[in-house]
N, C-alpha and C. Protein backbone atom coordinates (compact mmCIF):
# COMPACT_ATOMS: atom_id res chain seq x y z
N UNK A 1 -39.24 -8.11 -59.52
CA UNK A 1 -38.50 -9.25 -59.89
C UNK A 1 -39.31 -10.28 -60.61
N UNK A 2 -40.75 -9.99 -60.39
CA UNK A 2 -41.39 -11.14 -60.77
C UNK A 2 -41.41 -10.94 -62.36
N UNK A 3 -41.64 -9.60 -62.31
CA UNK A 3 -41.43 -9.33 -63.95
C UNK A 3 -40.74 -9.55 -64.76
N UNK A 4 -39.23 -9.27 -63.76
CA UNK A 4 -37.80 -9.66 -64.67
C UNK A 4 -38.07 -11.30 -65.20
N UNK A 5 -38.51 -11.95 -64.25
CA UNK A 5 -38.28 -13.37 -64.35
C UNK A 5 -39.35 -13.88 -65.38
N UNK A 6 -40.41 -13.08 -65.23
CA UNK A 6 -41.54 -13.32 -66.09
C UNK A 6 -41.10 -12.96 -67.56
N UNK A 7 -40.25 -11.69 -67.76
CA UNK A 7 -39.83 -11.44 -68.98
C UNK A 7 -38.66 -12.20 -69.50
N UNK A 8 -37.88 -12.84 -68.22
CA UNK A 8 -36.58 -13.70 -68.76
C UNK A 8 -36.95 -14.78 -68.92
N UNK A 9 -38.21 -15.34 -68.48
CA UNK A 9 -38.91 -16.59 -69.43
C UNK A 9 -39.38 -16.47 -70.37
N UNK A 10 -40.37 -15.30 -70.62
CA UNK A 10 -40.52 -15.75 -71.87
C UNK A 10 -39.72 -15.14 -72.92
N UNK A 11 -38.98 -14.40 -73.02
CA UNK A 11 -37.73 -14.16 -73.93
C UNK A 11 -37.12 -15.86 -74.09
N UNK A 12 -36.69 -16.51 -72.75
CA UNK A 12 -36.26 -18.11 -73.07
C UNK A 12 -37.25 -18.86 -73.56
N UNK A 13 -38.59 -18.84 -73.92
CA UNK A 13 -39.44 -19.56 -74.53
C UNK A 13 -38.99 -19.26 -75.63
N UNK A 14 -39.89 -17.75 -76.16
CA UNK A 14 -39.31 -17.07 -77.64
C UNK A 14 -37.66 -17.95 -78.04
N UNK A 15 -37.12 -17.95 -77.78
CA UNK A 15 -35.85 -18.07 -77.94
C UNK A 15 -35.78 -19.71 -78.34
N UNK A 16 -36.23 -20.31 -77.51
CA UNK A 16 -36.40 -22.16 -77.63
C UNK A 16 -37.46 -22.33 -78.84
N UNK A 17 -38.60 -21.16 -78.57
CA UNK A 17 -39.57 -21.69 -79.99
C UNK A 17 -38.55 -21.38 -81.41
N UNK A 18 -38.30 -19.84 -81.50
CA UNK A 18 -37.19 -19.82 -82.51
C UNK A 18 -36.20 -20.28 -82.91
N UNK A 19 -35.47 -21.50 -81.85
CA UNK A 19 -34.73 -22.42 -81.91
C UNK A 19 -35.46 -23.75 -83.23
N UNK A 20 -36.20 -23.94 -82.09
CA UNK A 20 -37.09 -25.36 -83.00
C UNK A 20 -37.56 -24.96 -84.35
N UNK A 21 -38.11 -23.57 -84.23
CA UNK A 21 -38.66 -23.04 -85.38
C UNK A 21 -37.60 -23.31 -86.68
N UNK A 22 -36.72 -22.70 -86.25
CA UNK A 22 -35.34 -22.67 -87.15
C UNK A 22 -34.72 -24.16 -87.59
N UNK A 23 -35.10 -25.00 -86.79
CA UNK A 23 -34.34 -26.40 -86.66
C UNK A 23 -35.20 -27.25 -87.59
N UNK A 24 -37.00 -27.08 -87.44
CA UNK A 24 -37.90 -27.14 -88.04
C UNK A 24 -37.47 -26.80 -89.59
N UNK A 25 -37.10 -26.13 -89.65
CA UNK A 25 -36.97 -25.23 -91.20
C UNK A 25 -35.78 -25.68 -92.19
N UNK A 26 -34.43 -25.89 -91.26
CA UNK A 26 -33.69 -25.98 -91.66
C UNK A 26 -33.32 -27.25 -91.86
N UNK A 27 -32.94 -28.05 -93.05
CA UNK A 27 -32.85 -29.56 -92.92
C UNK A 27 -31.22 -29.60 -92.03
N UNK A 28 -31.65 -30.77 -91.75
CA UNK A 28 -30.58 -31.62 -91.22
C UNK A 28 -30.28 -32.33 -92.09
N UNK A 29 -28.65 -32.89 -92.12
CA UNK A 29 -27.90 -33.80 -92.86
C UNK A 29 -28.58 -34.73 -93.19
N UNK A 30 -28.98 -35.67 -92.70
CA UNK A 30 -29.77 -36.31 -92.95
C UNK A 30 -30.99 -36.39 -94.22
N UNK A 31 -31.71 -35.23 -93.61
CA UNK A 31 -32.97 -34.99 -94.27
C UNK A 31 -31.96 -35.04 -95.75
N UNK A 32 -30.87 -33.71 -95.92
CA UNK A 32 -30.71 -33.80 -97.27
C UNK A 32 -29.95 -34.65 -97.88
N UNK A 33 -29.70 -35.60 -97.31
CA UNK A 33 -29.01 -36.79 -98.02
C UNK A 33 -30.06 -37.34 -98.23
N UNK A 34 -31.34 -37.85 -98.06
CA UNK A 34 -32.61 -38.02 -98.41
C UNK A 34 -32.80 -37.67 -99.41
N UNK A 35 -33.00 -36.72 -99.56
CA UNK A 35 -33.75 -35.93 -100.43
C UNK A 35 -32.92 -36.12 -101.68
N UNK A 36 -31.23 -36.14 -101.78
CA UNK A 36 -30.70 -36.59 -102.85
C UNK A 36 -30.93 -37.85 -103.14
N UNK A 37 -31.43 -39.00 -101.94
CA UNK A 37 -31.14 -40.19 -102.43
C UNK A 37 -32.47 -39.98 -103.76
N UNK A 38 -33.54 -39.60 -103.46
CA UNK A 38 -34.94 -39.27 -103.88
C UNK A 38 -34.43 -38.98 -105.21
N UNK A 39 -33.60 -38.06 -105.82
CA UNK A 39 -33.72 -37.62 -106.57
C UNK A 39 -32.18 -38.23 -107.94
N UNK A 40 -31.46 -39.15 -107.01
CA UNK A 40 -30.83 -40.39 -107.83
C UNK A 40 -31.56 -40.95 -108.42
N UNK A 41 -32.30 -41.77 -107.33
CA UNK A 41 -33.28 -42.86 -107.62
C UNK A 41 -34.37 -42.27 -109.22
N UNK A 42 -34.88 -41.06 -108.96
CA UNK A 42 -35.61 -40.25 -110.11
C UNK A 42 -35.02 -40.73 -110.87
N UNK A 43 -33.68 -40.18 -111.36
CA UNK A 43 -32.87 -40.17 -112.42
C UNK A 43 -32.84 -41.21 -112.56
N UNK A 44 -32.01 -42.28 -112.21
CA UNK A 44 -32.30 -43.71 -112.51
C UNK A 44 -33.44 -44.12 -113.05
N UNK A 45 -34.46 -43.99 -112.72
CA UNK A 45 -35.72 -44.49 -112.93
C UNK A 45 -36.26 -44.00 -113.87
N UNK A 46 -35.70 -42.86 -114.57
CA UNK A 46 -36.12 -42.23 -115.70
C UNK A 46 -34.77 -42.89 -116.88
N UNK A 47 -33.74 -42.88 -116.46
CA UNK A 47 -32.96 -43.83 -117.24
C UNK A 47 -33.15 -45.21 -117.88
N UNK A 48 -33.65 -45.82 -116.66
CA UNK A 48 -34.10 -46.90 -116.82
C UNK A 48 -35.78 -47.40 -117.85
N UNK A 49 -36.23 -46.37 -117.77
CA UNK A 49 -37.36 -46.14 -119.06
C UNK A 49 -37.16 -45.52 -120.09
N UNK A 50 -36.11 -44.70 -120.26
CA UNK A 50 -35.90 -44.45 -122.02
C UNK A 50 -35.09 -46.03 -122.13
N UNK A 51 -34.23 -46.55 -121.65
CA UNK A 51 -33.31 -47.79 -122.35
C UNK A 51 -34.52 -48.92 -122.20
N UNK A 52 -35.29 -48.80 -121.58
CA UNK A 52 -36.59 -49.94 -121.68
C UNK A 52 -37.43 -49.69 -123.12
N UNK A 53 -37.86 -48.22 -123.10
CA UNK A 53 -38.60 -47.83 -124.17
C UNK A 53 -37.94 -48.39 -125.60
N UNK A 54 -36.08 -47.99 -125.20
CA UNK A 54 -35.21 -48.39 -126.76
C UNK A 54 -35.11 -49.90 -126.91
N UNK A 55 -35.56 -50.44 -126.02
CA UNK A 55 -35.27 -52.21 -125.69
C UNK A 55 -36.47 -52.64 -126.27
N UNK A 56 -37.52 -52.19 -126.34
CA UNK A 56 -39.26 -52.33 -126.93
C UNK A 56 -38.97 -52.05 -128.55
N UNK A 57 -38.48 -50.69 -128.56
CA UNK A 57 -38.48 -50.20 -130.04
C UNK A 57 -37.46 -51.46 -130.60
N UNK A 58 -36.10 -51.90 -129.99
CA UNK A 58 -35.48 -52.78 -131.32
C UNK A 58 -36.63 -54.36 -131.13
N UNK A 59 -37.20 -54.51 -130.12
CA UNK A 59 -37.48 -55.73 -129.66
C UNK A 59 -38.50 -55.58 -131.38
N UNK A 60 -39.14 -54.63 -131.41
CA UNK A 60 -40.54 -54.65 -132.14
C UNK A 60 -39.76 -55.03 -133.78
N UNK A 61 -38.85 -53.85 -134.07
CA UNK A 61 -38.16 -54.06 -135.37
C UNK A 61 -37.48 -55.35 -135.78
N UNK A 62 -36.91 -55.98 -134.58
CA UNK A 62 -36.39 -57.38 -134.87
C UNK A 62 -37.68 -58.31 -135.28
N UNK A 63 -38.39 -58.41 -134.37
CA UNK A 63 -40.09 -59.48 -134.03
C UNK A 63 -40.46 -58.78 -135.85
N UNK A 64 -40.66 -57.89 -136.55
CA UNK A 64 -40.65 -57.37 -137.94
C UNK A 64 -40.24 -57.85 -138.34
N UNK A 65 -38.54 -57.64 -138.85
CA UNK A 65 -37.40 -58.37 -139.39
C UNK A 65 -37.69 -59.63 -139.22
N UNK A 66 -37.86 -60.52 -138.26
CA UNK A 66 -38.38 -62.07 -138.50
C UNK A 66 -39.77 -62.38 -139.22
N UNK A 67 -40.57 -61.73 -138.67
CA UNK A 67 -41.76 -61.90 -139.66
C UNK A 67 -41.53 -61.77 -141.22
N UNK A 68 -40.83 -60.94 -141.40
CA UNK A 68 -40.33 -60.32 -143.23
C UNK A 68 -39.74 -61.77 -143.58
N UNK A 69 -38.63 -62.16 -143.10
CA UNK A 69 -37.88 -63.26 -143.20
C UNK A 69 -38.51 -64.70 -143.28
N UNK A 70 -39.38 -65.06 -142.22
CA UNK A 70 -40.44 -65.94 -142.35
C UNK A 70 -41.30 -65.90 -143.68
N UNK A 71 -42.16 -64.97 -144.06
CA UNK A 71 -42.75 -64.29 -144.89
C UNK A 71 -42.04 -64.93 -146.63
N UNK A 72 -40.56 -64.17 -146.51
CA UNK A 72 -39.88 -64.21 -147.57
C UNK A 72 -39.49 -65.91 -147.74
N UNK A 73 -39.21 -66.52 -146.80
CA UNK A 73 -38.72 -67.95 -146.66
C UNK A 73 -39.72 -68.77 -147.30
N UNK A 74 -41.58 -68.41 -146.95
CA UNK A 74 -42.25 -69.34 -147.56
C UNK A 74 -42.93 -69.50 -148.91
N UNK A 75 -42.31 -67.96 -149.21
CA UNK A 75 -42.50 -67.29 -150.77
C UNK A 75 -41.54 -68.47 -151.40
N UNK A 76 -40.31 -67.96 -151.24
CA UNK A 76 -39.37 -69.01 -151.41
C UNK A 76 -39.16 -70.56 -151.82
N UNK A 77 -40.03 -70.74 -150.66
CA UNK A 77 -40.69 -72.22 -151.07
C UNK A 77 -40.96 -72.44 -151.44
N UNK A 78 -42.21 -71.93 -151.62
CA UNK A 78 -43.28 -72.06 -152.81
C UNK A 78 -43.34 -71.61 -154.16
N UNK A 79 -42.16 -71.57 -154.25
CA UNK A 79 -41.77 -70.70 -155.93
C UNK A 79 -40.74 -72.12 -156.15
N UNK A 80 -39.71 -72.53 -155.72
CA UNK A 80 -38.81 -73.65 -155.56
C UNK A 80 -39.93 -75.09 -155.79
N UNK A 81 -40.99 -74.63 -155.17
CA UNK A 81 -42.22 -75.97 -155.51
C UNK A 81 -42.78 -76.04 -156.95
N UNK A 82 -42.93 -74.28 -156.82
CA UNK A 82 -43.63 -74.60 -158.39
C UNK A 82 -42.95 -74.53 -159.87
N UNK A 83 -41.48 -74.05 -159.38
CA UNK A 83 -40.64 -74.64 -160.90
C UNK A 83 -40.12 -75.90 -160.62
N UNK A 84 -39.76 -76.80 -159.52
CA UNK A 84 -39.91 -78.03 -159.50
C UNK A 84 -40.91 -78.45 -160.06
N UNK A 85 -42.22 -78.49 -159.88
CA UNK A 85 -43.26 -79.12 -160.58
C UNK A 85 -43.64 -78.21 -161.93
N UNK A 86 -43.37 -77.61 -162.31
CA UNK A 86 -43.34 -76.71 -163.36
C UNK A 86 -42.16 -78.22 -164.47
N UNK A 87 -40.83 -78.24 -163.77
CA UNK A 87 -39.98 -78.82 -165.00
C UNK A 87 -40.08 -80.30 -164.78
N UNK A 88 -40.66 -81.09 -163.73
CA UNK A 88 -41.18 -82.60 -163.97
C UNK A 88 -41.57 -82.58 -164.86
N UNK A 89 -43.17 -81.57 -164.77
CA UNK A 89 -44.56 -82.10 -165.85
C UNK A 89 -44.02 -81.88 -167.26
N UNK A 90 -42.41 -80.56 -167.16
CA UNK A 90 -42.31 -80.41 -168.75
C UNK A 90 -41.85 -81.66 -169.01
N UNK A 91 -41.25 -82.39 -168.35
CA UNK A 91 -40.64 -83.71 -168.61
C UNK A 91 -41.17 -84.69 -168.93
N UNK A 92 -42.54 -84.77 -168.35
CA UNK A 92 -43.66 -85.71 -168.36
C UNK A 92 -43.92 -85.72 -170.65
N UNK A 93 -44.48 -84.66 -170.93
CA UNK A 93 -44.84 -84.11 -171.78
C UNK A 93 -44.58 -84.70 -172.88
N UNK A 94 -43.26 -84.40 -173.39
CA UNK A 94 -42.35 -85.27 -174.51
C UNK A 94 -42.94 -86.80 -174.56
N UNK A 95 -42.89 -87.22 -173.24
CA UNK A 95 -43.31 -89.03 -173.21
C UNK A 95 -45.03 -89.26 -173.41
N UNK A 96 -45.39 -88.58 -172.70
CA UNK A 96 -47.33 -88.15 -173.37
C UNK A 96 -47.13 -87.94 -175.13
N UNK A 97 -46.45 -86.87 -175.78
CA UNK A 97 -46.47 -86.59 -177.23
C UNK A 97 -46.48 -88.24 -178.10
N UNK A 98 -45.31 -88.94 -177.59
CA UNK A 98 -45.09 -90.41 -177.68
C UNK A 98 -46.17 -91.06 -177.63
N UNK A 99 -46.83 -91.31 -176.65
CA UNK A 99 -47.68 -92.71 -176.29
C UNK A 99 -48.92 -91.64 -177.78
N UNK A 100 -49.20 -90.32 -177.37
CA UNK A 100 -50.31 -89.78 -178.14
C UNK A 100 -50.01 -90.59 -179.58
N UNK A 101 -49.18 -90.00 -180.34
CA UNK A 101 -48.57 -90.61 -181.72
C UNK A 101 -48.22 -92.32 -181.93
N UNK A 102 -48.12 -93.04 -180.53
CA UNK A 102 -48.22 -94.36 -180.79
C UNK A 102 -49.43 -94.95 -181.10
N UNK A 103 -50.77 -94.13 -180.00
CA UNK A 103 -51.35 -94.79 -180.36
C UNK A 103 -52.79 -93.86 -181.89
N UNK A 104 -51.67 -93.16 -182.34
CA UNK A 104 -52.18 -92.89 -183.56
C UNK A 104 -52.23 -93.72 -185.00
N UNK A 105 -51.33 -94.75 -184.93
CA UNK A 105 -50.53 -95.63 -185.31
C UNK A 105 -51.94 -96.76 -185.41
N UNK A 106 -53.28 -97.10 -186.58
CA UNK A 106 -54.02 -97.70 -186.56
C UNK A 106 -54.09 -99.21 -187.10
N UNK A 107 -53.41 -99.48 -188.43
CA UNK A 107 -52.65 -100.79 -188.49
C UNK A 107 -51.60 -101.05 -188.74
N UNK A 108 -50.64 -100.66 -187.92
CA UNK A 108 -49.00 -100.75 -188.69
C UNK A 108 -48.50 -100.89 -186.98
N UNK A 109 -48.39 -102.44 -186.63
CA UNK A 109 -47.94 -102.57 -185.64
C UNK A 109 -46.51 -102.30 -184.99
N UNK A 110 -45.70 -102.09 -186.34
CA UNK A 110 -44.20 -101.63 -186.54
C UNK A 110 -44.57 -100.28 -185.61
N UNK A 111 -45.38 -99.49 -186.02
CA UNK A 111 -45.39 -98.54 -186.06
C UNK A 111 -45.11 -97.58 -184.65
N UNK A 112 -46.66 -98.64 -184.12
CA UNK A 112 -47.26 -98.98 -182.72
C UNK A 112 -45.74 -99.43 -181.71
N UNK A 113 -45.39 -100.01 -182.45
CA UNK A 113 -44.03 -100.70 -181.56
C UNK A 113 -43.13 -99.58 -181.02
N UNK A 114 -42.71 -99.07 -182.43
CA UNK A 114 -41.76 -98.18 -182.23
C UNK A 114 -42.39 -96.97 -181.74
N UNK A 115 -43.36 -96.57 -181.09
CA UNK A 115 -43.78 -95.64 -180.75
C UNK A 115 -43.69 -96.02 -179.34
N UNK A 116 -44.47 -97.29 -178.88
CA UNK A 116 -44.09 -97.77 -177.86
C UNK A 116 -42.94 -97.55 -177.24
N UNK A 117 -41.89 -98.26 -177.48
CA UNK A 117 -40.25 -98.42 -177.57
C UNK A 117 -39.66 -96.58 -177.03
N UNK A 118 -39.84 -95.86 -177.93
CA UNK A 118 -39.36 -94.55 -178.06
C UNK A 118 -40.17 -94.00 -176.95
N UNK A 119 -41.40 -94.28 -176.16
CA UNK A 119 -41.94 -93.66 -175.19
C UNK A 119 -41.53 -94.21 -173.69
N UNK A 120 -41.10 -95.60 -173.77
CA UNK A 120 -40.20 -96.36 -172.70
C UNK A 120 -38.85 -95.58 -172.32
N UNK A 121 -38.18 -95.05 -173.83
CA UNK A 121 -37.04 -94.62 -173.45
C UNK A 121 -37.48 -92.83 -173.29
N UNK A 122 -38.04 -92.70 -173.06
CA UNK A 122 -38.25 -90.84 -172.83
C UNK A 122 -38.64 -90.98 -171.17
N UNK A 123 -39.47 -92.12 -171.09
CA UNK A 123 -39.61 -92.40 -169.34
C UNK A 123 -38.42 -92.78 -168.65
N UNK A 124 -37.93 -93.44 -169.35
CA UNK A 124 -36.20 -93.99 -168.30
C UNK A 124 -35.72 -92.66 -168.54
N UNK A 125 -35.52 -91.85 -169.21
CA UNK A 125 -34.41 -90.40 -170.08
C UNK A 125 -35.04 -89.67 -168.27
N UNK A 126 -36.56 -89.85 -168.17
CA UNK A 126 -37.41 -88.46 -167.35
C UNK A 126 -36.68 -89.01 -166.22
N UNK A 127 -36.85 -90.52 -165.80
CA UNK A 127 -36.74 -91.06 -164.44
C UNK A 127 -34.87 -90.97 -164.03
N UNK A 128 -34.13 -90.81 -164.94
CA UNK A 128 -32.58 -91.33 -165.10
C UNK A 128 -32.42 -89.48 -164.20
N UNK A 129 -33.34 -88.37 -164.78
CA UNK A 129 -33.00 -87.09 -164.73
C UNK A 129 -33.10 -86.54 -163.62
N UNK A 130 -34.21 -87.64 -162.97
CA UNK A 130 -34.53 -86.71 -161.61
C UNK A 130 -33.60 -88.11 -160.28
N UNK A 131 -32.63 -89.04 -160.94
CA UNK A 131 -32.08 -89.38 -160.17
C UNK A 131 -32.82 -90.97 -159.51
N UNK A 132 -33.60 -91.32 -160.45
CA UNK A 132 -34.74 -92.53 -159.81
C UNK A 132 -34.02 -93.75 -160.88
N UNK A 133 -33.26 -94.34 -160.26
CA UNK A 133 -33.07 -95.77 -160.89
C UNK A 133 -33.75 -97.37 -160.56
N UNK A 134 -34.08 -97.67 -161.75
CA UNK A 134 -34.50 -98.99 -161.37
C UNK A 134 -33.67 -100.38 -160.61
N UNK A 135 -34.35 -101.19 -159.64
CA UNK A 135 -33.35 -102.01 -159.25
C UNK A 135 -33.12 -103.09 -159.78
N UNK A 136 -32.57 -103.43 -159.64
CA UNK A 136 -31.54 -104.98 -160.23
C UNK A 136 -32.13 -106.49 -159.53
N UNK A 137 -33.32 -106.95 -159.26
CA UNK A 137 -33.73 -107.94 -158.81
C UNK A 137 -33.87 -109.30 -159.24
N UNK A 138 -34.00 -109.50 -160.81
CA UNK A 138 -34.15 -110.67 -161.23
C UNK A 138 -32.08 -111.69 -161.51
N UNK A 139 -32.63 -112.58 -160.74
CA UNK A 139 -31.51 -113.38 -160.84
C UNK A 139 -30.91 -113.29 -159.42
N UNK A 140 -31.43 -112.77 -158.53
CA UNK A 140 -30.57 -111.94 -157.45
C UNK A 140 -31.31 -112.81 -156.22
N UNK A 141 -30.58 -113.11 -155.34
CA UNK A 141 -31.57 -113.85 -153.98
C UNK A 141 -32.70 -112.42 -153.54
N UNK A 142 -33.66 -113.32 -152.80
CA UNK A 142 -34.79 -112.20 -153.05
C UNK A 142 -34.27 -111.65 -151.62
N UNK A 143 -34.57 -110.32 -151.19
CA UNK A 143 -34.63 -109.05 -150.50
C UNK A 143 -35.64 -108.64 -150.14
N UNK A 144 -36.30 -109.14 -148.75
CA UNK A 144 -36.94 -108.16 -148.63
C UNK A 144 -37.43 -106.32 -148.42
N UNK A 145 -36.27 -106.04 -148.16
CA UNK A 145 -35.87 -104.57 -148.56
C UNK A 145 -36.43 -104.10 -149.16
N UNK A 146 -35.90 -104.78 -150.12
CA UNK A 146 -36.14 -104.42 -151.49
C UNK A 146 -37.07 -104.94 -152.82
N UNK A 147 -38.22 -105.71 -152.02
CA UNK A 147 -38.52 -106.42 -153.23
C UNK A 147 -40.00 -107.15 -152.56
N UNK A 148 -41.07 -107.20 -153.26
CA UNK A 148 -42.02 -107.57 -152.48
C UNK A 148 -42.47 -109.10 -153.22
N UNK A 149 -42.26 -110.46 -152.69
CA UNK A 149 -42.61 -111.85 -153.72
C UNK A 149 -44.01 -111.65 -153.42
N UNK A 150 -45.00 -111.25 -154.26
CA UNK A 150 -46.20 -111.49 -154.71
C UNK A 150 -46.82 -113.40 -154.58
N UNK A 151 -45.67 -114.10 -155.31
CA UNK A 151 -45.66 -115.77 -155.71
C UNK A 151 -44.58 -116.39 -156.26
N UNK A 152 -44.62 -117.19 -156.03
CA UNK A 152 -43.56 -118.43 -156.27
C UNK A 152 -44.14 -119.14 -157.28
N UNK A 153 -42.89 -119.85 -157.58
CA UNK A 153 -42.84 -120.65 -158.84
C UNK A 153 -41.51 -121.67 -158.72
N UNK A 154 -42.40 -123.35 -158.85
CA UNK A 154 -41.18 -123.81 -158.84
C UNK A 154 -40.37 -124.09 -160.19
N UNK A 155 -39.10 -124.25 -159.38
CA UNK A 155 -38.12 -124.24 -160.19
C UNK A 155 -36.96 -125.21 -160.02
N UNK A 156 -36.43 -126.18 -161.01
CA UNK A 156 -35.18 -127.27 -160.88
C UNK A 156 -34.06 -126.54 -161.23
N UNK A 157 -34.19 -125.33 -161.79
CA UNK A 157 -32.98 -124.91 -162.41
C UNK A 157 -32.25 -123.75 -161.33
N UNK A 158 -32.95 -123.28 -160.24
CA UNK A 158 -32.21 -122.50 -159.30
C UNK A 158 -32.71 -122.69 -157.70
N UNK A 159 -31.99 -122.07 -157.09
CA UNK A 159 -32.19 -121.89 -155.58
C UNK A 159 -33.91 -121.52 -154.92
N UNK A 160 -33.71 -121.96 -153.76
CA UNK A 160 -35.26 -121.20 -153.06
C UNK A 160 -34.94 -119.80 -153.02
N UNK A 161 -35.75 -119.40 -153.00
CA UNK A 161 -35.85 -117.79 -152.79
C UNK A 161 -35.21 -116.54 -154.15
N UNK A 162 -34.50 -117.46 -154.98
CA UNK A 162 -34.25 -116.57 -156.34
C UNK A 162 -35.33 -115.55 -157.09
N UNK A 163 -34.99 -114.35 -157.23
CA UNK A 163 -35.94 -114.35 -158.12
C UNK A 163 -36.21 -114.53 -159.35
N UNK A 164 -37.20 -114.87 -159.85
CA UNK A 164 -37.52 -115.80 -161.36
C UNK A 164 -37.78 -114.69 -162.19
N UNK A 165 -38.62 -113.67 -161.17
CA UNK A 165 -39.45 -112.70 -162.88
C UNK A 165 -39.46 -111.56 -162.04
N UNK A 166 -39.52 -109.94 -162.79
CA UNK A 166 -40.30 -108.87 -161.96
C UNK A 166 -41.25 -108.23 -162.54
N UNK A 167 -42.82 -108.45 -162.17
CA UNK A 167 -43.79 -108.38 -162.27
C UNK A 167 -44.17 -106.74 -162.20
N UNK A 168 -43.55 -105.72 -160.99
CA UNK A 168 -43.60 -104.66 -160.78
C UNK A 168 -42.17 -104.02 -161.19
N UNK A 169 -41.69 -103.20 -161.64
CA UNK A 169 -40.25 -102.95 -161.06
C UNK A 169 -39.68 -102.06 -159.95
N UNK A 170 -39.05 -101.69 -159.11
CA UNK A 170 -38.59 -101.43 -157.92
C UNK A 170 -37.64 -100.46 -158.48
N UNK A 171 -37.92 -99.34 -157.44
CA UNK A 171 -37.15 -98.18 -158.05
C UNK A 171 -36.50 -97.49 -156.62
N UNK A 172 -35.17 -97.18 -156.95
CA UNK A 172 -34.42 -95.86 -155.89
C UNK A 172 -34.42 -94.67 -156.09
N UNK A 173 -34.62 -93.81 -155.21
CA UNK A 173 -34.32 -92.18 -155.22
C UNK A 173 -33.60 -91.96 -154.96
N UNK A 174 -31.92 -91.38 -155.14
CA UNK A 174 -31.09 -91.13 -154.71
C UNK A 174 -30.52 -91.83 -153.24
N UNK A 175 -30.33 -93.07 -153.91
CA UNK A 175 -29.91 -94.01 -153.40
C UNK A 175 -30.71 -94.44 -151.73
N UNK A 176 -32.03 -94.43 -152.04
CA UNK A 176 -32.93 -94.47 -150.93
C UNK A 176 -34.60 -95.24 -151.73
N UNK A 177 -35.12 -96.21 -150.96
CA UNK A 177 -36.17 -96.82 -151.95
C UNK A 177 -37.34 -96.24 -152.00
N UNK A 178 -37.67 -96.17 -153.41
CA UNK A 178 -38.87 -95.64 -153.70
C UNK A 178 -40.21 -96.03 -153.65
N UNK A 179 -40.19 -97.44 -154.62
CA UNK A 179 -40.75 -98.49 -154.34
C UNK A 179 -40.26 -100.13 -154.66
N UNK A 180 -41.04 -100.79 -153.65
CA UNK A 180 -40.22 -101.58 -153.87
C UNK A 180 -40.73 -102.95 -155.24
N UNK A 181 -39.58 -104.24 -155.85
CA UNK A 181 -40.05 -104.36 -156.85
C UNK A 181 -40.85 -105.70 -156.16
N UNK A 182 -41.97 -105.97 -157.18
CA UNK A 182 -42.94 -107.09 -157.09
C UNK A 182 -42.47 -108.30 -158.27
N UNK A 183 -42.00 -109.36 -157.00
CA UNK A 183 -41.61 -110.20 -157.73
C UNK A 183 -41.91 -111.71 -157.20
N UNK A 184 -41.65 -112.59 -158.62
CA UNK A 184 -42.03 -114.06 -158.41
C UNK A 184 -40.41 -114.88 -157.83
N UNK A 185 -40.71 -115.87 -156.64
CA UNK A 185 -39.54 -116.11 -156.57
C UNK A 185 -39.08 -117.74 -156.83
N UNK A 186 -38.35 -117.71 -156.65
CA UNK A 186 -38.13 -119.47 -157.13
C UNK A 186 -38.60 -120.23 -155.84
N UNK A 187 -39.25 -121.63 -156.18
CA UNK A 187 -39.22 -122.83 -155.46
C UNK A 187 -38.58 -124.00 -155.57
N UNK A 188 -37.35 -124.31 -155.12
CA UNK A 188 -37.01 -125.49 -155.60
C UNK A 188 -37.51 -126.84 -155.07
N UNK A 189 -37.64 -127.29 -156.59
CA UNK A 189 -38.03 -128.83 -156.31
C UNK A 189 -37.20 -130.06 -156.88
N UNK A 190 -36.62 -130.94 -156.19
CA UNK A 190 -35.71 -131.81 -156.16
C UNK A 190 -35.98 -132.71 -157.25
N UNK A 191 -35.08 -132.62 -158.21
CA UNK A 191 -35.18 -133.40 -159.39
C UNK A 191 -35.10 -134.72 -159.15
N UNK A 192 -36.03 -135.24 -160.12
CA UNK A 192 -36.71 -137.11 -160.01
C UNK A 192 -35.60 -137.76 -160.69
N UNK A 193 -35.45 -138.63 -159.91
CA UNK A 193 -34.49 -139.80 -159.89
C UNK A 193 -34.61 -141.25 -160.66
């Protein structure tokens, strides 16, 4: 009997190890819901780096595209600068030809004059073109705004602060001041009795 019992244990060992053995081996629910979560997550995570990688690639082509654009913008500029100053100076030019030929003009003060004269009006023609008008100060109460009194001068025939003369003239840029004019202004003094 001792044998039987000796052999019906360990047949029930064998039997419990091959149990565990098997249990060991074989996942449980668990385990393989695991193991899928493992292998979502993979996928995801590999998803999530090609659309990162494509998020880099447009990031880089745009950060390009602005640089090009920047690039092209200050080309731009600087071409807009230099036919601006390209068609001033042609403007300048004509009124230089003038003063040159005025003062070629050695005794014929007519000459001199009208050379003069004709180079005044090619400067108002340049200044009228780019929008720069002169201001209107003499006769006008003085402004400081607009107008800087250098000196006074008295005067019986008008108000304090008139102006008498303009010494500098005072100019606008599109209706904004350029500079302003230098002028003498009146002093009145009370006529003798």
């Amino acid at each position: 009997m001792e044998t039987e019992a000796n052999a019906s244990a360990s047949a029930n060992a064998e039997a419990a190890s091959a149990a565990s053995v098997s249990t060991a081996e074989a996942p449980t629910d668990d385990a393989r819901a695991g193991d899928l979560d493992v292998q979502q997550l993979q996928r995801e995570l590999e998803t999530a780096r090609v659309q990162a990688d494509d998020h880099h690639k447009k990031y880089l082509l745009v950060l390009a595209d602005f640089d090009n654009f920047r690039k092209l913008n200050e080309k731009r500029v600087v071409d807009r600068l230099a036919t601006s100053k390209k068609s001033t100076i042609g403007k300048f030019l004509p009124v230089f030809d003038n003063l040159r030929r005025a003062l070629s003009y050695e005794e014929d003060s007519q000459g001199l004059r009208g050379g003069l004269q004709a180079t005044m009006r090619g400067f108002e023609a340049l200044l009228t073109s780019e929008n720069i008008t002169p201001l209107a100060v003499v006769g006008a109460p003085f402004d400081p705004r607009t107008a800087e009194a250098i000196a006074t001068r008295d005067s019986g025939d008008h108000d304090d602060d008139v102006v008498l003369e303009e010494v500098e003239r005072g100019y606008e840029l599109a209706g904004e001041l350029l500079r302003p004019a230098k002028v003498i202004v009146a002093r009145r003094v009370p006529a003798a009795s």
